[in-house]
Structures are given as structure tokens and as C-alpha cells.
Protein backbone atom coordinates (compact mmCIF):
# COMPACT_ATOMS: atom_id res chain seq x y z
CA UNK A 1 -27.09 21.45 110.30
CA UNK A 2 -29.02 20.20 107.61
CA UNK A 3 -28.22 22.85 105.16
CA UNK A 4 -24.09 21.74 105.91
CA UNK A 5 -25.46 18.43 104.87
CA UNK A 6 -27.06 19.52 101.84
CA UNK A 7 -23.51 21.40 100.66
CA UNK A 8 -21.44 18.46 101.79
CA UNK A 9 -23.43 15.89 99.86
CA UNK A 10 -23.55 18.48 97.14
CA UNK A 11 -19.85 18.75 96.95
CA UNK A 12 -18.75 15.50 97.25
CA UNK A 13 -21.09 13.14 95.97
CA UNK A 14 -19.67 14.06 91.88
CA UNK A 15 -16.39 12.32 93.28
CA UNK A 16 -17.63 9.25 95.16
CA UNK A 17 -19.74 8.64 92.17
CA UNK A 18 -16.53 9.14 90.01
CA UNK A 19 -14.70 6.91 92.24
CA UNK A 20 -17.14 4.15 92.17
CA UNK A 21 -17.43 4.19 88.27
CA UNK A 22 -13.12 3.91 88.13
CA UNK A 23 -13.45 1.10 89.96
CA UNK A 24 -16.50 -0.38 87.96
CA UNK A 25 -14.15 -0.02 85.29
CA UNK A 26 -11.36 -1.46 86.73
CA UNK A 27 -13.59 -4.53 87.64
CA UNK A 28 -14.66 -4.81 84.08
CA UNK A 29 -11.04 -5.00 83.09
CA UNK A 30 -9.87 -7.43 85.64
CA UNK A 31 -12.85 -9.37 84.46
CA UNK A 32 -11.70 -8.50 80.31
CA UNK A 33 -14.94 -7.37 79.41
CA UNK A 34 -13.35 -4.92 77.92
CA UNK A 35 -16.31 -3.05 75.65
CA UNK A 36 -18.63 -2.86 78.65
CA UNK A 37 -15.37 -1.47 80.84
CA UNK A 38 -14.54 1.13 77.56
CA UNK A 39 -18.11 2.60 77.85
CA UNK A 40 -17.98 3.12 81.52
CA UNK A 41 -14.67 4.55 81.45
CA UNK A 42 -15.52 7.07 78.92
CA UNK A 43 -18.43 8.22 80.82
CA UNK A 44 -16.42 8.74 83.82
CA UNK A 45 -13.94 11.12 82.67
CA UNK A 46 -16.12 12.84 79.86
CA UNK A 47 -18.86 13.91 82.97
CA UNK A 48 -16.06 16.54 84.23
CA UNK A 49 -12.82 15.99 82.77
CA UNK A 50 -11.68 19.31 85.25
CA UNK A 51 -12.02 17.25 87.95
CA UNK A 52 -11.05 13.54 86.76
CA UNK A 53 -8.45 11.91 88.48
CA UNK A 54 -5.86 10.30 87.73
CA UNK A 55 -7.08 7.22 88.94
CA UNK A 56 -9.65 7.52 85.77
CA UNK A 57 -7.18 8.26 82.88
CA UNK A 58 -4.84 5.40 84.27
CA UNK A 59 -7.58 2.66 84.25
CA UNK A 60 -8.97 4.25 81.08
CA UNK A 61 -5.89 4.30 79.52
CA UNK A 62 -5.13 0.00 80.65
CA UNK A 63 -8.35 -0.38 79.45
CA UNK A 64 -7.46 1.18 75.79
CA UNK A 65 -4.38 -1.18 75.45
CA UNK A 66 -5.69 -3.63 76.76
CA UNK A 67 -8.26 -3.66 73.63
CA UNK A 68 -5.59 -2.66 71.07
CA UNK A 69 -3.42 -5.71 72.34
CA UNK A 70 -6.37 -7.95 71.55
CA UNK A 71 -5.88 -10.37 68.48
CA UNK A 72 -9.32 -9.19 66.98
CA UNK A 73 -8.19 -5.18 67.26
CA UNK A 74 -7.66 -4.79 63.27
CA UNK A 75 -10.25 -6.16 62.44
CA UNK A 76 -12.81 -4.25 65.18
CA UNK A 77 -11.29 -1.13 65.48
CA UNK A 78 -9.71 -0.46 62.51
CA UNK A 79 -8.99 3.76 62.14
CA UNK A 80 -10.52 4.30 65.99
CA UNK A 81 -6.77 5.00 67.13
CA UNK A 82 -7.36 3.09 70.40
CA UNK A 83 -3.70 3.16 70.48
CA UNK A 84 -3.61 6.74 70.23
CA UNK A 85 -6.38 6.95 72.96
CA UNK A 86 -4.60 4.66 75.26
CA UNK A 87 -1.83 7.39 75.14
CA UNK A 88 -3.77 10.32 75.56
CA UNK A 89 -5.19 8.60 78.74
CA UNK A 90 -1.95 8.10 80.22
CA UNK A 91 -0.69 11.72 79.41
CA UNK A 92 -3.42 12.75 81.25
CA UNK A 93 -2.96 10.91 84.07
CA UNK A 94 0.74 11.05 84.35
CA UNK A 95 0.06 15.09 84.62
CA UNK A 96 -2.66 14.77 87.43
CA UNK A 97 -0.61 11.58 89.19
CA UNK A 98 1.03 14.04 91.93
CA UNK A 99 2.26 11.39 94.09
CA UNK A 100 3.62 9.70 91.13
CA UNK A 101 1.70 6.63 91.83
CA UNK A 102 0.52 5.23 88.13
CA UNK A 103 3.68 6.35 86.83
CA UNK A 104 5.89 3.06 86.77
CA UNK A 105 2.88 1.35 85.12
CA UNK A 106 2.29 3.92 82.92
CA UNK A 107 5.80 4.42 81.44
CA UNK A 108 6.07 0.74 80.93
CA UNK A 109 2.87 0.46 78.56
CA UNK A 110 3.82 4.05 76.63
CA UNK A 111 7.89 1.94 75.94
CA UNK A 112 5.31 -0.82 73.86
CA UNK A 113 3.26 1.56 72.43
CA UNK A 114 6.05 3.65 71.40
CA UNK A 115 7.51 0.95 69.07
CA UNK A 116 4.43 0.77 67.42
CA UNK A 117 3.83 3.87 67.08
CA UNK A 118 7.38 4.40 65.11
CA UNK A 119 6.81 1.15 62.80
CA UNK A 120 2.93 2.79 62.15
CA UNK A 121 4.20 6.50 61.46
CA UNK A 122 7.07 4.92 59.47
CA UNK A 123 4.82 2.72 57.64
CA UNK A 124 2.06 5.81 56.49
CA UNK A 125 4.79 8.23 55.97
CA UNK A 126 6.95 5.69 52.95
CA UNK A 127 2.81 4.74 51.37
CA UNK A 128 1.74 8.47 51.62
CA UNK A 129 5.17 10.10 50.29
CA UNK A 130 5.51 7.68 47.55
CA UNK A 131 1.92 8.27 46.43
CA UNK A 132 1.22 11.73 47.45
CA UNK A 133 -2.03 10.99 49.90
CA UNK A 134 -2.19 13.73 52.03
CA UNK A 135 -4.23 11.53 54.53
CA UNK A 136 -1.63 8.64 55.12
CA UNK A 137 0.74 11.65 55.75
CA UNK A 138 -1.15 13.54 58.01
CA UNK A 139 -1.67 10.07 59.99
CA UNK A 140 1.91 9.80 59.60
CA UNK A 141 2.39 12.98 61.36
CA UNK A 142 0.22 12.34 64.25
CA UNK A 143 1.93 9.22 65.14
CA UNK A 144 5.22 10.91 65.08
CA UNK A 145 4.13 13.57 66.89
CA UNK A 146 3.51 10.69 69.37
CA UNK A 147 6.66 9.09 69.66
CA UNK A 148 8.15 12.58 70.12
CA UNK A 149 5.86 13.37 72.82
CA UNK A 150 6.43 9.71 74.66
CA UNK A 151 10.42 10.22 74.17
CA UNK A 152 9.63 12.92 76.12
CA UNK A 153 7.76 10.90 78.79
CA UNK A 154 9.84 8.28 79.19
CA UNK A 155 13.20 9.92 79.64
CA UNK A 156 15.97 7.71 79.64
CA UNK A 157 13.79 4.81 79.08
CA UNK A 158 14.04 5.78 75.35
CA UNK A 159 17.04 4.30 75.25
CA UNK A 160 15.31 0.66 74.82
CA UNK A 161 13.05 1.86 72.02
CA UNK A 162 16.24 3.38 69.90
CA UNK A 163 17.63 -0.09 70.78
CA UNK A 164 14.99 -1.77 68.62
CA UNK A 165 14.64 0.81 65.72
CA UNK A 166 18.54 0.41 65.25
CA UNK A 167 18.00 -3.61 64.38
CA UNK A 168 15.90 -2.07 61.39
CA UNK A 169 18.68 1.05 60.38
CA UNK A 170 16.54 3.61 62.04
CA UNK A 171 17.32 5.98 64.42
CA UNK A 172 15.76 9.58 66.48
CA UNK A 173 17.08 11.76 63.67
CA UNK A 174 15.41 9.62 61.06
CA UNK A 175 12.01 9.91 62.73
CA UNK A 176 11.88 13.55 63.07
CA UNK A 177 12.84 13.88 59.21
CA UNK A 178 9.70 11.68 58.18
CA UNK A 179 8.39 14.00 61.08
CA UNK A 180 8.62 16.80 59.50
CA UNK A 181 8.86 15.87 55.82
CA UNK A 182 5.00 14.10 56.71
CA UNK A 183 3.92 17.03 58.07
CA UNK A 184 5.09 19.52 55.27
CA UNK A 185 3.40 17.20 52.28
CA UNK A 186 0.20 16.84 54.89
CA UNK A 187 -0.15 20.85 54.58
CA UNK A 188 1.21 21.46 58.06
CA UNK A 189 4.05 24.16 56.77
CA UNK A 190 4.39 26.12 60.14
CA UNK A 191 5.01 22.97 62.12
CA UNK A 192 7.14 21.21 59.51
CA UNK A 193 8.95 24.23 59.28
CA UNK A 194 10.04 24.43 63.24
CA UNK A 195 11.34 20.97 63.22
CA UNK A 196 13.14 21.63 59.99
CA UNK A 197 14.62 24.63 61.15
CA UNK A 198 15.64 22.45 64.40
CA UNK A 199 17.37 19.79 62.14
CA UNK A 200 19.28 21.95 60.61
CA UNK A 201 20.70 23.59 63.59
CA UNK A 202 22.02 20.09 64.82
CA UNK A 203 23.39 19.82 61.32
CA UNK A 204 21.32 17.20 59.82
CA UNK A 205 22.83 15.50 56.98
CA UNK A 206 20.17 14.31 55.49
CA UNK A 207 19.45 16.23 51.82
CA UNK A 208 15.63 16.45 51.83
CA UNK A 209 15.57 19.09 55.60
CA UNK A 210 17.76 21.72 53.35
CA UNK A 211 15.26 21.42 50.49
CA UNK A 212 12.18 20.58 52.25
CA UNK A 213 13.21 23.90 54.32
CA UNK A 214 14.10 25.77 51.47
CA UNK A 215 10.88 25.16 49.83
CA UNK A 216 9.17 26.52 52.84
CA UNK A 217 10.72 29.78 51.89
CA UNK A 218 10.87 29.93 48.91
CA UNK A 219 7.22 29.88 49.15
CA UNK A 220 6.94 32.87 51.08
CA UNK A 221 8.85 34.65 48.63
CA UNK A 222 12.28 34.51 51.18
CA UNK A 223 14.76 33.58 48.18
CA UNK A 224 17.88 34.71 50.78
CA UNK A 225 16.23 32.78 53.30
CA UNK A 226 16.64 29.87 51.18
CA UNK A 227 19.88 30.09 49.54
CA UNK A 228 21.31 30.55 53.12
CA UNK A 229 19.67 26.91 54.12
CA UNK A 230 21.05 25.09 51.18
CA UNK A 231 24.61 26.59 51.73
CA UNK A 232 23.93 25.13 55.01
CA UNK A 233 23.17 21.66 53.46
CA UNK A 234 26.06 21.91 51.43
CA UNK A 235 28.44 21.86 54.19
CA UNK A 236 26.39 19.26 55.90
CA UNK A 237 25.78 17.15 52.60
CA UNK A 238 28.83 18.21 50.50
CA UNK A 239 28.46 15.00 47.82
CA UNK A 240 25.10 15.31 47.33
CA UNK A 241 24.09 15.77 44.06
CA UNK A 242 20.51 17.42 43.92
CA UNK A 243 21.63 19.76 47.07
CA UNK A 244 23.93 21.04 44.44
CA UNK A 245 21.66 21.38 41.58
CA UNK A 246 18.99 22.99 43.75
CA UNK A 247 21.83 25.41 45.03
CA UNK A 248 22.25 26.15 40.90
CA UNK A 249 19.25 26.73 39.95
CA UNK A 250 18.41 29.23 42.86
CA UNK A 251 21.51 30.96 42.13
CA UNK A 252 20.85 31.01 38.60
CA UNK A 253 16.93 32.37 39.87
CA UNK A 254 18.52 35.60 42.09
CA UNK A 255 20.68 36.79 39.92
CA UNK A 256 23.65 35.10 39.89
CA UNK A 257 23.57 33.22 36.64
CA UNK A 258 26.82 32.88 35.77
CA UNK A 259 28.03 31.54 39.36
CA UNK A 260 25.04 29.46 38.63
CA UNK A 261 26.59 27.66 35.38
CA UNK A 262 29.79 27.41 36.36
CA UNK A 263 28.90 24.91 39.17
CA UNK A 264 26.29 23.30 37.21
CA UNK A 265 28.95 23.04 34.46
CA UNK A 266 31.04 21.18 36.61
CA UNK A 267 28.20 19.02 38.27
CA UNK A 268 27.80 18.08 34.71
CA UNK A 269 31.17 17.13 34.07
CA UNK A 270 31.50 14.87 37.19
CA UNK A 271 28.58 13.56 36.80
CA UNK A 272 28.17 12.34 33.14
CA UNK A 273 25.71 9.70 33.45
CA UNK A 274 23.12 11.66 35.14
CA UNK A 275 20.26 13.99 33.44
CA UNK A 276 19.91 16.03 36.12
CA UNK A 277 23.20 18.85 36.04
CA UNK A 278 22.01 19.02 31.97
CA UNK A 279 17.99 19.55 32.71
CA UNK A 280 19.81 22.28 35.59
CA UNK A 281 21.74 24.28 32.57
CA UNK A 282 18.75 24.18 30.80
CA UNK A 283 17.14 25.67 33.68
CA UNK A 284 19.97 28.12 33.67
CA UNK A 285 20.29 29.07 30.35
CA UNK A 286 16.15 29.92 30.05
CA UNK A 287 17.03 32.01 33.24
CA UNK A 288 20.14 34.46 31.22
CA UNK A 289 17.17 34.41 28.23
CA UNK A 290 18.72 31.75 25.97
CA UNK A 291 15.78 29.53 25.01
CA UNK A 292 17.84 27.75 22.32
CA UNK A 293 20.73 26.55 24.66
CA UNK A 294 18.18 26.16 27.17
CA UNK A 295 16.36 23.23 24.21
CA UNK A 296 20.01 21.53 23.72
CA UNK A 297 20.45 20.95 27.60
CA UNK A 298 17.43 19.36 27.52
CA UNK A 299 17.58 17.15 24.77
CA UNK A 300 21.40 16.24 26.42
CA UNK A 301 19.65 15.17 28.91
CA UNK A 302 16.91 13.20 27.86
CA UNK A 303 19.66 11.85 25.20
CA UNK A 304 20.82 10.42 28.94
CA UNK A 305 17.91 9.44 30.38
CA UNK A 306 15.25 8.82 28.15
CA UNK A 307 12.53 9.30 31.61
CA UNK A 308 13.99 11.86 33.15
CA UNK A 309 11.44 13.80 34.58
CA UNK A 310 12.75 17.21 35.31
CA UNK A 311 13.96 17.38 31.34
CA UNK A 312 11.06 15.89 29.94
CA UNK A 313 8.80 18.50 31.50
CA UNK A 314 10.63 21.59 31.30
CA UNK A 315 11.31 20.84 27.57
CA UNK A 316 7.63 20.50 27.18
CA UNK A 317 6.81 23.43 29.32
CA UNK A 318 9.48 25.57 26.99
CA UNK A 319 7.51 24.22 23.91
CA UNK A 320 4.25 25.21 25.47
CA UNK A 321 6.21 29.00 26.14
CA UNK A 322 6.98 29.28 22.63
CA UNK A 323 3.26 28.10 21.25
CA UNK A 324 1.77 30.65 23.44
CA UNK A 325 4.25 33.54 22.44
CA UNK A 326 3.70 31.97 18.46
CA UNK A 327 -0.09 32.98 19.31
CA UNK A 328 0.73 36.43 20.28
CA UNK A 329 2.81 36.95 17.09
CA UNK A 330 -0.12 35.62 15.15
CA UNK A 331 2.30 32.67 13.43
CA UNK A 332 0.20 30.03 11.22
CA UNK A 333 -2.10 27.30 12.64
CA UNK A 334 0.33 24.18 11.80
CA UNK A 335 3.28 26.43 13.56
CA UNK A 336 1.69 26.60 16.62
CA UNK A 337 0.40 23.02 16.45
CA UNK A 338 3.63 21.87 16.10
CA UNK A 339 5.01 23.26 19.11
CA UNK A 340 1.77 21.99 21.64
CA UNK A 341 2.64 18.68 19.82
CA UNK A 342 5.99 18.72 20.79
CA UNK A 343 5.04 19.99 24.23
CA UNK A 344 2.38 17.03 25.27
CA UNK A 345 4.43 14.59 23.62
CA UNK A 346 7.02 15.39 26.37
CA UNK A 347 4.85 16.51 29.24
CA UNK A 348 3.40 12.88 28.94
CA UNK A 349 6.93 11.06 29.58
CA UNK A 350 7.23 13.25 32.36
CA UNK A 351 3.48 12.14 33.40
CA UNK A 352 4.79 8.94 33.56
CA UNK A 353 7.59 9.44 36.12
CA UNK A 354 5.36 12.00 38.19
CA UNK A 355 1.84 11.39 37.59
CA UNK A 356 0.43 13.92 39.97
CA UNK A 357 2.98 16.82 39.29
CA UNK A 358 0.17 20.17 39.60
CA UNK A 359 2.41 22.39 36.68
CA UNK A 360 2.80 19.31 34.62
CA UNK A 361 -0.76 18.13 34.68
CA UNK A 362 -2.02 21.74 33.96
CA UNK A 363 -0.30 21.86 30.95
CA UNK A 364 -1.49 18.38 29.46
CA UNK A 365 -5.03 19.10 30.67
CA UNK A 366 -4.88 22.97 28.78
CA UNK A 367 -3.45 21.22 25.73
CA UNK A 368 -5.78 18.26 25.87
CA UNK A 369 -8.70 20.88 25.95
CA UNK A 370 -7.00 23.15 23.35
CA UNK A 371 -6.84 20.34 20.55
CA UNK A 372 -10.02 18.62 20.99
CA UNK A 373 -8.72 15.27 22.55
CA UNK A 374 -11.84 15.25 25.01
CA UNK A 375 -10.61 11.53 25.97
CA UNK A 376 -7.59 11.84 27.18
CA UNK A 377 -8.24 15.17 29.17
CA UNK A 378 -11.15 13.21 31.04
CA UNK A 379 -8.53 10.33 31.56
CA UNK A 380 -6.26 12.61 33.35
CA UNK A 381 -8.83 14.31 35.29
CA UNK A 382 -9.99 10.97 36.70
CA UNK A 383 -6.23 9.72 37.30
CA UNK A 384 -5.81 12.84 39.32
CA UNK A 385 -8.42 12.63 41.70
């Protein structure tokens, strides 16, 4: 008899003491001593999270957004994702609720959180994108990941957060292209890549999934791969211009050169205030091994666009070609001077329109190094980090 006691007390004393800590918590909330009521409802479910109930995650999870509704959350929490936590406690809950008792509360905190969440995601995706920082976008990411995960959750309750977005111009198909585009600058190819591949089957028209996607590929050496996803974005984006030039220049870079001009040709001739179908025949003509036609189209289209990047920097990267191949040849000092001239004089208007470009900077740093001009190579090392 004693011995049943022993096993009994054994086996359910973990729970009551569970038990009585949820409701310490809950206390603590009712009571908005919120820090206090954090600390004991972390140490109940982190004791054995295998057998926390639901009961746990849901008070843990009021007590969570409880703090990030407070007016002093910014500025006490700032980067602890208590939003984020709050979240994760009520996924956990919702999946252990088997009488579906938490889940009307639940769902109705996750429909606040989930605006938040898209005007945070939204927010770190435009700073990180337009500056390249890989950490904003990775934070993007993971609150994106969020709001898909809560659309999930809440069903048909979604309906009231796409309500909302659409007073700002935003809408589900918008979030899961920052989704994905986040994710691909963050380093997080595989992942971008499924919900890329997912856009385009609904037939996205939105130009940066075909050549986000087609990037993806083309990085794995898959140039078929890609030319079949920006015939896709063609159809789906027929008037857009750098679809077209991107479809040109891989044309132009399997083969298919003269298919390749001819549209670029006529991009050019639609298009006669832009740089961009010129710097593409450029592209072209260095492609069918005419380096001389290739300098003209470039000079067209800086002649157009004083800034242009993408002529700017392939003009100086076609000046660096030449200085190196001058070297080979053995041609005179001032010859080959001439040319890396030439080539950082453009490389650093294209420096101004992308600062962090990786083949851009690599040249300026090699010819800052070659020529001696110690200052301005350290200059660019510290702008890049």
C-alpha cells in the first residue's frame, strides 16, 4: 500500500506542481506584475515542455502580450521578440488545447499580433533591401514567416487582417514576395526558392519572383531552368522592361545571340530614354566577341544616363579585360595605365549608384592596390564593412 503511494505521488506530483505554478502565473497577470508572472511562467513550461499543458502556453503566451502591449515595451525589451514569444506560446497551446478551450482567446490575440507582425516584416524587409543588411532581412523573414504561419491559424479570420493591409496598398501576394525576396538576400536560397517557385505557379505578376527565381538557378548552373522562369514572367509581366532585358542577356549567354539582339534591338528602340536595352547590347555584343560594339553600347548608354549603373560598370569591367589582356601581350606601361584609368574612373560612378556591388568593388579595390592609391583602397574597405 505504501509502495502504490510512493508511485502515485511519484507520478503525479510533476503536474500538480505544474498546475499550481500556471495558476501562480495567472495570478501574477491578473495582478499585472507582469516580470515576476514572465519568470514563473518560463519555469513552468521549460521544467518538461513534453508534458506542459496547454493551460501553460496559453497563460504564458497572455502573459507575453500582455508585456509587448505595455507603453514601456520598446524601450525594455527592445530585440527580445516578446511578440514573437507570445506567438510561439499560443502555437503551442492551440496544438495541445484538445477540447479547443483557449482557442477563441487565442485566435483573437494572434488577429492583433498579426498586423504587427506584417507592418514589422514590411518595415525590416524595405531598410534591409535598400541597404543590403542581411540582419534586418533575415528579421524580415522571420516575421513573415509569422504572418504566414498565423494566416494559417486563424482561417477565415484573415480576412480582417487583409482588410487593414489593403487601407495601406498591400495585400497576401505582396507579403509572400518580401517573403521570399527577404529570405533569398538573408542567405536562405532553399526556402526562398519554394515560395518563389509557388508564386510563380499562381502566376505572380510581380517582376522581381521571375528574376529573384531565375537567379536561384542560375546559380546552380541550371541556365534552362532559368530561361524557362523568365518566359514565364514574360507572359505574366509582358511590359516589363528589365524582365525583358534579363530574358536578352540570358539568351544572348546560351547561345542564342542573335535572338538575343534582335529583342534587345527593339527594347532599345521603344524605349529610347532608358540606358538599360543599350548597357544589354553591350552585354550582347561582348557575348558574339565584339568588344568594340560592345564599348559604343555603352557609351550610348551612359550618353543617356550619365549614372547608369549597369553601363558604368560593365564599361569599366571591359576596360579592366583589356588592361589585363594588354599585360599578357606585354604592351607599354602608360598603355596599360590608361586602360585601369579608364576602368576606375567608371567603376566609381557605378560605386556611386551601388556601393556594395561584390564584382564592382573587387575591381576598384585590385586597381586601387595595383596603382599605389593606398587611401582610397582603405576607404572602400571601411565603406564595405
Amino acid at each position: 500500500m505504501l509502495l502504490r503511494l510512493v508511485f502515485l505521488l511519484v507520478l503525479f506530483l510533476p503536474g500538480l506542481a505544474q498546475a499550481q505554478r500556471s495558476q501562480e502565473a495567472w495570478e501574477l497577470l491578473k495582478m499585472r506584475q507582469l516580470d515576476t508572472a514572465r519568470a514563473v511562467a518560463d519555469l513552468d513550461v521549460a521544467e518538461d515542455p513534453g508534458k506542459t499543458s496547454a493551460e501553460s502556453w496559453y497563460v504564458r503566451g497572455m502573459i507575453y502580450k500582455s508585456i509587448y502591449d505595455r507603453d514601456d515595451y520598446g524601450e525594455k525589451h527592445h530585440g527580445e521578440h516578446i511578440d514573437l514569444m507570445a506567438f510561439d506560446s499560443y502555437k503551442r497551446a492551440i496544438d495541445l488545447d484538445a477540447t479547443h478551450a483557449y482557442t477563441t482567446g487565442i485566435l483573437e490575440d494572434v488577429l492583433a499580433l498579426t498586423e504587427d507582425f506584417c507592418r514589422t516584416g514590411l518595415d525590416l524587409f524595405e531598410k534591409g533591401y535598400e541597404n543590403r543588411k542581411p540582419h534586418d532581412l533575415a528579421e524580415a523573414a522571420r516575421y513573415l514567416d509569422a504572418v504566414a504561419e498565423a494566416f494559417a491559424m486563424l482561417g477565415p479570420r484573415q480576412v480582417t487582417v487583409h482588410k487593414s493591409l489593403q487601407e495601406y496598398g498591400i495585400d497576401k501576394n505582396t507579403l509572400e514576395v518580401c517573403r521570399a525576396l527577404a529570405k533569398d538576400q538573408a542567405g536562405q536560397r532553399e526556402d526562398a526558392a519554394r515560395i518563389l517557385t509557388e508564386l510563380v505557379t499562381a502566376k505572380s505578376s510581380e517582376p522581381a519572383v521571375y528574376l529573384c527565381l531565375k537567379d536561384y538557378y542560375l546559380l546552380q548552373d541550371r541556365k534552362g531552368k532559368a530561361l524557362e522562369v523568365l518566359e514565364r514572367g514574360r507572359k505574366a509581366a509582358p511590359k516589363d522592361l528589365p524582365l525583358a532585358l534579363a530574358y536578352a542577356e540570358l539568351l544572348a549567354d546560351t547561345g542564342r545571340a542573335a535572338e538575343a539582339r534582335t529583342l534587345a534591338t527593339g527594347l532599345a528602340k521603344a524605349n529610347p530614354q532608358e540606358a538599360a536595352p543599350l548597357a544589354t547590347l553591350g552585354f550582347i555584343e561582348e557575348k558574339r566577341s565584339n568588344p568594340d560594339k560592345a564599348e559604343a553600347y555603352y557609351l550610348q548608354a551612359i550618353e543617356v544616363e550619365p549614372s547608369d549603373f549597369m553601363a558604368n560598370f560593365r564599361l569599366g569591367k571591359l576596360y579592366f579585360k583589356r588592361a589585363e589582356e594588354a599585360k599578357g601581350r606585354k604592351a607599354t606601361q602608360l598603355y596599360i595605365r590608361e586602360l585601369q584609368q579608364r576602368c576606375i574612373a567608371y567603376a566609381e560612378i557605378a560605386a556611386k549608384a551601388d556601393p556594395k556591388h561584390p564584382g564592382n568593388s573587387r575591381i576598384l579595390l585590385e586597381l586601387y592596390n595595383a596603382l599605389g592609391m593606398a587611401d582610397k583602397a582603405q576607404q572602400l574597405k571601411l565603406d564595405l564593412n
